[in-house]
PDB file of N, CA and C in Angstrom:
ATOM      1  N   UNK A   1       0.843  -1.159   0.000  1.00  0.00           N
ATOM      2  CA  UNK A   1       0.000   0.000   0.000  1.00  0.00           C
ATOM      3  C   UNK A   1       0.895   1.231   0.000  1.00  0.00           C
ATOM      4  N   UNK A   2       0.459   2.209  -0.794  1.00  0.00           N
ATOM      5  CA  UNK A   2       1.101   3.842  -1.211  1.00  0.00           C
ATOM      6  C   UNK A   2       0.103   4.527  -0.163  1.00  0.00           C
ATOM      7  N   UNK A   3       1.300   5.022   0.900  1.00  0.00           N
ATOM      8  CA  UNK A   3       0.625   6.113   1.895  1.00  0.00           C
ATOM      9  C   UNK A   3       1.282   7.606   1.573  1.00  0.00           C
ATOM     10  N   UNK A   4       0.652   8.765   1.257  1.00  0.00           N
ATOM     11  CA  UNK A   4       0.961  10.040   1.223  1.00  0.00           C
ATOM     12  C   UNK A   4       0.881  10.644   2.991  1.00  0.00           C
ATOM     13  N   UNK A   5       1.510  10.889   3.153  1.00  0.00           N
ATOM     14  CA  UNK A   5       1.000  11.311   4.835  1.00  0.00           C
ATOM     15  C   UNK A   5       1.664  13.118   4.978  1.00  0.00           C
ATOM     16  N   UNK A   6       0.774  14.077   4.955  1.00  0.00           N
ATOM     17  CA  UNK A   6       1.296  15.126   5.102  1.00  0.00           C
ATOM     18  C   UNK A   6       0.866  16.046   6.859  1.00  0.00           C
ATOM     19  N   UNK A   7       1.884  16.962   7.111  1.00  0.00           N
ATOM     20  CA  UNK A   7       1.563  17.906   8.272  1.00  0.00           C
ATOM     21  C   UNK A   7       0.995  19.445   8.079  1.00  0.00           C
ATOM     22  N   UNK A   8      -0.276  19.117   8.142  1.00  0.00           N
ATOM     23  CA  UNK A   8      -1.074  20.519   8.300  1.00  0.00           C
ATOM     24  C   UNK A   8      -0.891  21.957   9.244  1.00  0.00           C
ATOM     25  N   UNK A   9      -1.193  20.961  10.384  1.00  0.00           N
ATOM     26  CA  UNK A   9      -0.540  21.681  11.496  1.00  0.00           C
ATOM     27  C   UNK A   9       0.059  20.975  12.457  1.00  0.00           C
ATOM     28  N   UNK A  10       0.467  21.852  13.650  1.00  0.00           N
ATOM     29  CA  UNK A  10       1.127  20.705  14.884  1.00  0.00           C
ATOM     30  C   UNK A  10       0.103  19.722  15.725  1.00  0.00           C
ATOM     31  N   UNK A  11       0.168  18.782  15.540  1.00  0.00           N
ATOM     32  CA  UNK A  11      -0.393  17.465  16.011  1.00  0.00           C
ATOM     33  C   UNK A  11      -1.790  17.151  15.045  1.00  0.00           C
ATOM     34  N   UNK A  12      -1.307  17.015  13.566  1.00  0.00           N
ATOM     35  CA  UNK A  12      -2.501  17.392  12.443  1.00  0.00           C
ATOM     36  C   UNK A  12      -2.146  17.010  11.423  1.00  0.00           C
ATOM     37  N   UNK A  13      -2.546  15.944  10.806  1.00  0.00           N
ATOM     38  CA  UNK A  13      -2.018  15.800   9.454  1.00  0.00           C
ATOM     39  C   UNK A  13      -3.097  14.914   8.811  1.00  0.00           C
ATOM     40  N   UNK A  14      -2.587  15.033   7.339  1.00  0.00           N
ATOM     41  CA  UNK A  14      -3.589  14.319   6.602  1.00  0.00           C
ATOM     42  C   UNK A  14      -3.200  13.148   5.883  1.00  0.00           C
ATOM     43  N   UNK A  15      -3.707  12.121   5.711  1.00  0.00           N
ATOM     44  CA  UNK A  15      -3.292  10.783   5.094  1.00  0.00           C
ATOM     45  C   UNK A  15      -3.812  10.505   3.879  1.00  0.00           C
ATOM     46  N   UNK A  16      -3.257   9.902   2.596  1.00  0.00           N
ATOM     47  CA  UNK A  16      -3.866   9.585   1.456  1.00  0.00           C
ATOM     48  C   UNK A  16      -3.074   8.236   1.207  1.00  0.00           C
ATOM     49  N   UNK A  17      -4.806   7.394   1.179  1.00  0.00           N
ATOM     50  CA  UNK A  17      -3.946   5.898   0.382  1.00  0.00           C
ATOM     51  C   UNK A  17      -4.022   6.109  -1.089  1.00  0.00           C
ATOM     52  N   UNK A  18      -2.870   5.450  -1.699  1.00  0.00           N
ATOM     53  CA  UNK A  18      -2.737   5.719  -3.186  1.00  0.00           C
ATOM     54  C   UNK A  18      -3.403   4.659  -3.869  1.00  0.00           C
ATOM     55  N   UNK A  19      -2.291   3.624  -3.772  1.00  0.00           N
ATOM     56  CA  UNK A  19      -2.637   2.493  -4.087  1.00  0.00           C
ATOM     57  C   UNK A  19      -2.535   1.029  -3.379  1.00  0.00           C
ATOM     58  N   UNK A  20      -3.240   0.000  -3.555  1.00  0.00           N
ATOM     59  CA  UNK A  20      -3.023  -1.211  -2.582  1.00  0.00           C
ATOM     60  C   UNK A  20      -2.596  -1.704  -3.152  1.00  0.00           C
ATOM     61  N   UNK A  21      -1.987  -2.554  -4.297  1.00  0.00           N
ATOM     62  CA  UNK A  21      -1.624  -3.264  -4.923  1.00  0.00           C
ATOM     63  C   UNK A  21      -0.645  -2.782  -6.268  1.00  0.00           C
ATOM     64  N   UNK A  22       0.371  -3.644  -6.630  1.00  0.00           N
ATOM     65  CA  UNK A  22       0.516  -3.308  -7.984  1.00  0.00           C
ATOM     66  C   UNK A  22       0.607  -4.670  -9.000  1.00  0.00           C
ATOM     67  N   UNK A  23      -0.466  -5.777  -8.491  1.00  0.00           N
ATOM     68  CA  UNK A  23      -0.033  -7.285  -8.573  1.00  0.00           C
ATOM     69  C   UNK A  23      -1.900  -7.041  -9.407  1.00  0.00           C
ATOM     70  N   UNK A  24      -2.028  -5.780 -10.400  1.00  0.00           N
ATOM     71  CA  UNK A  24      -3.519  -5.598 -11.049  1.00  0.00           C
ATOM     72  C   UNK A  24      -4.643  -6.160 -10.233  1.00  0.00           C
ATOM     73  N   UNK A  25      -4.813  -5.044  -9.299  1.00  0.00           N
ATOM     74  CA  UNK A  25      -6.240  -5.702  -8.054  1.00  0.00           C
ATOM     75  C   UNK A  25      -6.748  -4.389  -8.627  1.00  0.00           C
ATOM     76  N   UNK A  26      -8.090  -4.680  -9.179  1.00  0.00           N
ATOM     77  CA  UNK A  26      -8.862  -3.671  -9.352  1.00  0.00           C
ATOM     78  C   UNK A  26     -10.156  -3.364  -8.840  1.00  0.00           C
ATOM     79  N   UNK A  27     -10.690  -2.268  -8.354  1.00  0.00           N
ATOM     80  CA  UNK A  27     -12.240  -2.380  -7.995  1.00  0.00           C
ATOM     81  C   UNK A  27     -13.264  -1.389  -8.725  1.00  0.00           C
ATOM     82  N   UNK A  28     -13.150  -1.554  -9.901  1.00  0.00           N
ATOM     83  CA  UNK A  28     -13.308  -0.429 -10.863  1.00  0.00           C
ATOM     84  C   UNK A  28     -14.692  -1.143 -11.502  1.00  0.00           C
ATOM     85  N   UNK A  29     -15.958  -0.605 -11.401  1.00  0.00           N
ATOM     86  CA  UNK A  29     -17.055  -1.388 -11.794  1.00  0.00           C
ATOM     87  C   UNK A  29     -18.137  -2.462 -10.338  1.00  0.00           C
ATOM     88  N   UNK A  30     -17.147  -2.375  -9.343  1.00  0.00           N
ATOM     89  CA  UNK A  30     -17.834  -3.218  -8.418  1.00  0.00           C
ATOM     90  C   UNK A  30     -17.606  -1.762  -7.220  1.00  0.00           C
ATOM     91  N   UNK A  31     -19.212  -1.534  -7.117  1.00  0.00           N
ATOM     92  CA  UNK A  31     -19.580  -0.559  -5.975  1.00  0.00           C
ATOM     93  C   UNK A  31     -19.555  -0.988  -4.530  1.00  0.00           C
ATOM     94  N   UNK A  32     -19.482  -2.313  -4.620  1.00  0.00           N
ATOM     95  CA  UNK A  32     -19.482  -2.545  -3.080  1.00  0.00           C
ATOM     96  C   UNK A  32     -18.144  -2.431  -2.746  1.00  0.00           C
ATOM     97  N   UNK A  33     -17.356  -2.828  -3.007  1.00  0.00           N
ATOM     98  CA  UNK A  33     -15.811  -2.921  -2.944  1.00  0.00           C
ATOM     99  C   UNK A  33     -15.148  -2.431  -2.314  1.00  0.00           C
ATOM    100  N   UNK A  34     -15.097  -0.904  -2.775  1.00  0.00           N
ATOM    101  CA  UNK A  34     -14.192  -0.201  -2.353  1.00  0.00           C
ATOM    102  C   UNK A  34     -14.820   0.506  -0.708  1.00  0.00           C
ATOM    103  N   UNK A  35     -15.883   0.561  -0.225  1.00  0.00           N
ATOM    104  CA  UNK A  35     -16.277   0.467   1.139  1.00  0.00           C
ATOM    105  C   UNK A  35     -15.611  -0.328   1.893  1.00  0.00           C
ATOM    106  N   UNK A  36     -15.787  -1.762   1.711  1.00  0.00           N
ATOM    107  CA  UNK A  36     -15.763  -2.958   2.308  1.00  0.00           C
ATOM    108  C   UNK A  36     -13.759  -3.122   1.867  1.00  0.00           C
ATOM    109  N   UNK A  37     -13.362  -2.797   1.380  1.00  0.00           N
ATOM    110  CA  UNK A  37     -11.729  -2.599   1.700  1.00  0.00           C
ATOM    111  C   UNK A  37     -10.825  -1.730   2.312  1.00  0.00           C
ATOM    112  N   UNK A  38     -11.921  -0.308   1.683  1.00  0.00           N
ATOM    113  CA  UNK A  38     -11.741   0.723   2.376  1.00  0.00           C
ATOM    114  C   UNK A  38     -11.358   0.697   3.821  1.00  0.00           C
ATOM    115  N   UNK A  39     -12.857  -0.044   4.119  1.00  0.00           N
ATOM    116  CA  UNK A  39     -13.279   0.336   5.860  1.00  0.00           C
ATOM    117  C   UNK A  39     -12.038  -1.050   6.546  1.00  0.00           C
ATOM    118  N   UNK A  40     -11.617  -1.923   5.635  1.00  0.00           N
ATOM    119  CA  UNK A  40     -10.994  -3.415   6.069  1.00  0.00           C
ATOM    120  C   UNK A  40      -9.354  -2.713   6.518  1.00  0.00           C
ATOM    121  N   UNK A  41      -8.529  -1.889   5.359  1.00  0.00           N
ATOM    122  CA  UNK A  41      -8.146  -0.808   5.637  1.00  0.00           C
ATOM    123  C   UNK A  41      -7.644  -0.207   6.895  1.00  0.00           C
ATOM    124  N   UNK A  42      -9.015   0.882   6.861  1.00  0.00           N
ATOM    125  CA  UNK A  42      -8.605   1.536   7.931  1.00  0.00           C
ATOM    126  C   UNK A  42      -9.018   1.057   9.070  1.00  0.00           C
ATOM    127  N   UNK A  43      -9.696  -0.113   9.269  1.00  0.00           N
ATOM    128  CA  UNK A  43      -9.764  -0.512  10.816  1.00  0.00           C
ATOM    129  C   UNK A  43      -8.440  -1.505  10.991  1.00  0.00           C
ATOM    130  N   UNK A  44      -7.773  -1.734  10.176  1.00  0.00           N
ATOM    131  CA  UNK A  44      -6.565  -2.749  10.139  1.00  0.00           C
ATOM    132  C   UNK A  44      -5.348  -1.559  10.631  1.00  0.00           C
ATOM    133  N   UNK A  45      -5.204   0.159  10.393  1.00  0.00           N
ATOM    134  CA  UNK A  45      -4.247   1.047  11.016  1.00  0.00           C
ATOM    135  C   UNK A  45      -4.770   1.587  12.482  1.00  0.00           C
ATOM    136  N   UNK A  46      -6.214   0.370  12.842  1.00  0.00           N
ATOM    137  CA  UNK A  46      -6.205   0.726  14.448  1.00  0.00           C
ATOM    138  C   UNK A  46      -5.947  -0.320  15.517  1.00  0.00           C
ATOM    139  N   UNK A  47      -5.690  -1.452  15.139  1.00  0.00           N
ATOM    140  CA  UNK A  47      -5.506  -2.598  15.814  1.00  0.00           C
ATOM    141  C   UNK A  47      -4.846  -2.728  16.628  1.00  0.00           C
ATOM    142  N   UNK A  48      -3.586  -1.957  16.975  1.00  0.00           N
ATOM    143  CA  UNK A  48      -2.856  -1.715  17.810  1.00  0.00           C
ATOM    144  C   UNK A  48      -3.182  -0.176  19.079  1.00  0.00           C
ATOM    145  N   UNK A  49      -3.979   0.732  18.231  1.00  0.00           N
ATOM    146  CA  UNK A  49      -4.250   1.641  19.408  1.00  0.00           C
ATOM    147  C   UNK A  49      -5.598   1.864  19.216  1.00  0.00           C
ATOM    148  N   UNK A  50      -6.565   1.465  18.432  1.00  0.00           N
ATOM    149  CA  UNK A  50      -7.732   2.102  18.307  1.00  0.00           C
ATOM    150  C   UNK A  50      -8.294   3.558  18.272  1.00  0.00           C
ATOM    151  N   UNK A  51      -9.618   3.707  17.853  1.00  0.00           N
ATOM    152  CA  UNK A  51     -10.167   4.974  17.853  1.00  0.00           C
ATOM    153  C   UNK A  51     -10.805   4.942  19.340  1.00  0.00           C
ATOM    154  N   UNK A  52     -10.577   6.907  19.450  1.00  0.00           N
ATOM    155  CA  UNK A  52     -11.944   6.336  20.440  1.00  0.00           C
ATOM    156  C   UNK A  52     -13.278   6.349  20.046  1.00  0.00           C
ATOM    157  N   UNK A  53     -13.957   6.418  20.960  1.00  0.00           N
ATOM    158  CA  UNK A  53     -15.495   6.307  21.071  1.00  0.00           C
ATOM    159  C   UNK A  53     -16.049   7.023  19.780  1.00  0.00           C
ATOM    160  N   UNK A  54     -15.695   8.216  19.757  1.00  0.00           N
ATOM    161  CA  UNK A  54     -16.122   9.258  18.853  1.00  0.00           C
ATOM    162  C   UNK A  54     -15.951   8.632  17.218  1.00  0.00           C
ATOM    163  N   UNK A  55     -14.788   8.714  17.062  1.00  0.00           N
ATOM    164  CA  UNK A  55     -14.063   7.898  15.764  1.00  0.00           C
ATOM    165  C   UNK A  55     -14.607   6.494  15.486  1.00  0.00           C
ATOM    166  N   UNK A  56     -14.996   5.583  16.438  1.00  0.00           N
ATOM    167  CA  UNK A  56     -15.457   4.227  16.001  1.00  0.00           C
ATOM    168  C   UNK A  56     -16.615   4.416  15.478  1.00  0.00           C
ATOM    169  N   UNK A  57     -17.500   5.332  16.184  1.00  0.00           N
ATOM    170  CA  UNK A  57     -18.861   5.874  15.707  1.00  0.00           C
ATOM    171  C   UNK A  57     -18.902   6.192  13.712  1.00  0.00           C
ATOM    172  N   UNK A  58     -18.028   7.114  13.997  1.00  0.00           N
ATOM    173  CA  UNK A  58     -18.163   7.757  12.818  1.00  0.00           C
ATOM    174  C   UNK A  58     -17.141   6.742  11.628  1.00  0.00           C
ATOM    175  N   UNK A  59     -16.293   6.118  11.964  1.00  0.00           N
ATOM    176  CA  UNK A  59     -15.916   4.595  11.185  1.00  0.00           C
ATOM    177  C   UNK A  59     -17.116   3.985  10.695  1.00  0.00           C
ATOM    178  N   UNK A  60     -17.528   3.247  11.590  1.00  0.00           N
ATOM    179  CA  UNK A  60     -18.848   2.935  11.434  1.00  0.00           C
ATOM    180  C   UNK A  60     -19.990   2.874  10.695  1.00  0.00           C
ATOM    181  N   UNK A  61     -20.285   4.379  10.698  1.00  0.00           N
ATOM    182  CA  UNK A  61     -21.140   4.964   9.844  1.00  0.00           C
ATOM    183  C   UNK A  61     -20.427   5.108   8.502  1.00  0.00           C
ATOM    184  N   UNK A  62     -19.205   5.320   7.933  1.00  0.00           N
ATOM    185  CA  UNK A  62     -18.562   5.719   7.240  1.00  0.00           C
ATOM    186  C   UNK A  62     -18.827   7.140   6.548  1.00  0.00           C
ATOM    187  N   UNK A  63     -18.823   7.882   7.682  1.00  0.00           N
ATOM    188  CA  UNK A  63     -19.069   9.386   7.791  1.00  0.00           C
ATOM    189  C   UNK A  63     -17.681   9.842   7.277  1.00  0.00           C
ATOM    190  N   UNK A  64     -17.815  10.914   6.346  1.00  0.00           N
ATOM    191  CA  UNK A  64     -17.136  11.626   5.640  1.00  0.00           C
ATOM    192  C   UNK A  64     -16.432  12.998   6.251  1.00  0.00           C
ATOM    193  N   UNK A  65     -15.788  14.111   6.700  1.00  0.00           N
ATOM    194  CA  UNK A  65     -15.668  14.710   6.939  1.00  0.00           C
ATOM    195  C   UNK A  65     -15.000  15.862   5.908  1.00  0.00           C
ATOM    196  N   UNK A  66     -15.739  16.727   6.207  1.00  0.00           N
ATOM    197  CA  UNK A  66     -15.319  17.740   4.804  1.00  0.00           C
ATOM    198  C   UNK A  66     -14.429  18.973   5.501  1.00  0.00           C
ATOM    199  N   UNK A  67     -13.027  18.941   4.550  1.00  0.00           N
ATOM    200  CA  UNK A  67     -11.967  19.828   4.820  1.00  0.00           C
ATOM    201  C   UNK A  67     -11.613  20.785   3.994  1.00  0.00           C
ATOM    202  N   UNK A  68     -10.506  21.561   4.420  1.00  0.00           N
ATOM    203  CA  UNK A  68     -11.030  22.899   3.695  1.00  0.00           C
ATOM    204  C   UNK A  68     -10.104  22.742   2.639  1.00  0.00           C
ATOM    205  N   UNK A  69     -10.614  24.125   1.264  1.00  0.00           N
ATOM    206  CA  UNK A  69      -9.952  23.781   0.101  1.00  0.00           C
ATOM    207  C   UNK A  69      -8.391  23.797   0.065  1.00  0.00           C
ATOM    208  N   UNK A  70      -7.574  23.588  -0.291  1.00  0.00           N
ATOM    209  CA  UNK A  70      -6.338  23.190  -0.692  1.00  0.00           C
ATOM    210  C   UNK A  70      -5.900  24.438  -1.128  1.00  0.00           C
ATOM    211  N   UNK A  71      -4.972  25.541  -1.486  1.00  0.00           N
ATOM    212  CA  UNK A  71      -4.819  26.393  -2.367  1.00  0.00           C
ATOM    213  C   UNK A  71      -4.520  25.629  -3.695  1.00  0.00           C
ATOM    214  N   UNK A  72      -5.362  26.355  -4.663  1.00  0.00           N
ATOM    215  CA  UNK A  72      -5.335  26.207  -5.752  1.00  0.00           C
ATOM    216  C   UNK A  72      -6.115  24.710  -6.369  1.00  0.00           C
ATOM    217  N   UNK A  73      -6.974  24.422  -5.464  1.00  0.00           N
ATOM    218  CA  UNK A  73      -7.679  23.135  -5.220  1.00  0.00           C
ATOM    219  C   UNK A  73      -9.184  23.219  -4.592  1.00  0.00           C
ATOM    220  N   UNK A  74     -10.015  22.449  -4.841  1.00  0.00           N
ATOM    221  CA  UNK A  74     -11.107  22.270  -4.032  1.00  0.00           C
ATOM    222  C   UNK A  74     -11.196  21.573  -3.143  1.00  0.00           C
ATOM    223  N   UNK A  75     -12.115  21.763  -2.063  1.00  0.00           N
ATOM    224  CA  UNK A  75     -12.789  20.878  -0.905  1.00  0.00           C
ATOM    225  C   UNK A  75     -12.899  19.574  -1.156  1.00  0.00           C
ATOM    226  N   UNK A  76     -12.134  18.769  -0.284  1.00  0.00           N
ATOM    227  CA  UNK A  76     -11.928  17.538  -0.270  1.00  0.00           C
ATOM    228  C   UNK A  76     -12.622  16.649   0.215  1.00  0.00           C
ATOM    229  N   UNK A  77     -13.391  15.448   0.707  1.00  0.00           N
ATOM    230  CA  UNK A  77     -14.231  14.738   1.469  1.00  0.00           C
ATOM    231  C   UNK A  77     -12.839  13.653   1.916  1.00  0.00           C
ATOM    232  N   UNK A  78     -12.690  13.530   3.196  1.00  0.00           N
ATOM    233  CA  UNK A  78     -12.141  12.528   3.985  1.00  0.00           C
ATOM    234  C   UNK A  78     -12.138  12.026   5.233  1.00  0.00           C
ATOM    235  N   UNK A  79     -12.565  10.633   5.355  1.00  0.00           N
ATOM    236  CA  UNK A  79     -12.754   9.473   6.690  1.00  0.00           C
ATOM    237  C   UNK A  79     -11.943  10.003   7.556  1.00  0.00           C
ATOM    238  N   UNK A  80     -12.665  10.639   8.709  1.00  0.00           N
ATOM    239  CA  UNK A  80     -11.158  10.864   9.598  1.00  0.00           C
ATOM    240  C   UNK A  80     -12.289  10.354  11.316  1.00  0.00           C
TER     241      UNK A  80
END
């Protein structure tokens, strides 16, 4: 897996998975997919410390959180 991991601010940053594979795993055409790997994913970078309460909730739900635009970019939607 291709992780982008950048620092916004101090104790703040943002994560982007790129890619999972380069062995042609595709989920391009199958809508369920990319949820259900997604979410397989990111509950697999909590196994060792977990979310709390708040965060499992919103895992869960697979609630989106909307951040602000980028310069020179638009508003992004990301799982946090």
């Amino acid at each position: 897996m291709d992780v982008l991991v950048r620092r916004v601010r101090q104790g703040a940053a943002e994560v982007f998975t790129l890619e999972l594979t380069e062995l042609g795993f595709s989920m391009l055409g199958v809508e369920t997919l990319p949820p259900r790997v997604f979410g397989a994913l990111l509950r697999s970078c909590f196994d060792d410390t977990g979310p709390t309460s708040e965060e499992r909730a919103r895992i869960e739900r697979g609630e989106k959180k909307q951040r602000p635009a980028s310069p020179g970019g638009d508003a992004k939607s990301e799982v946090t």
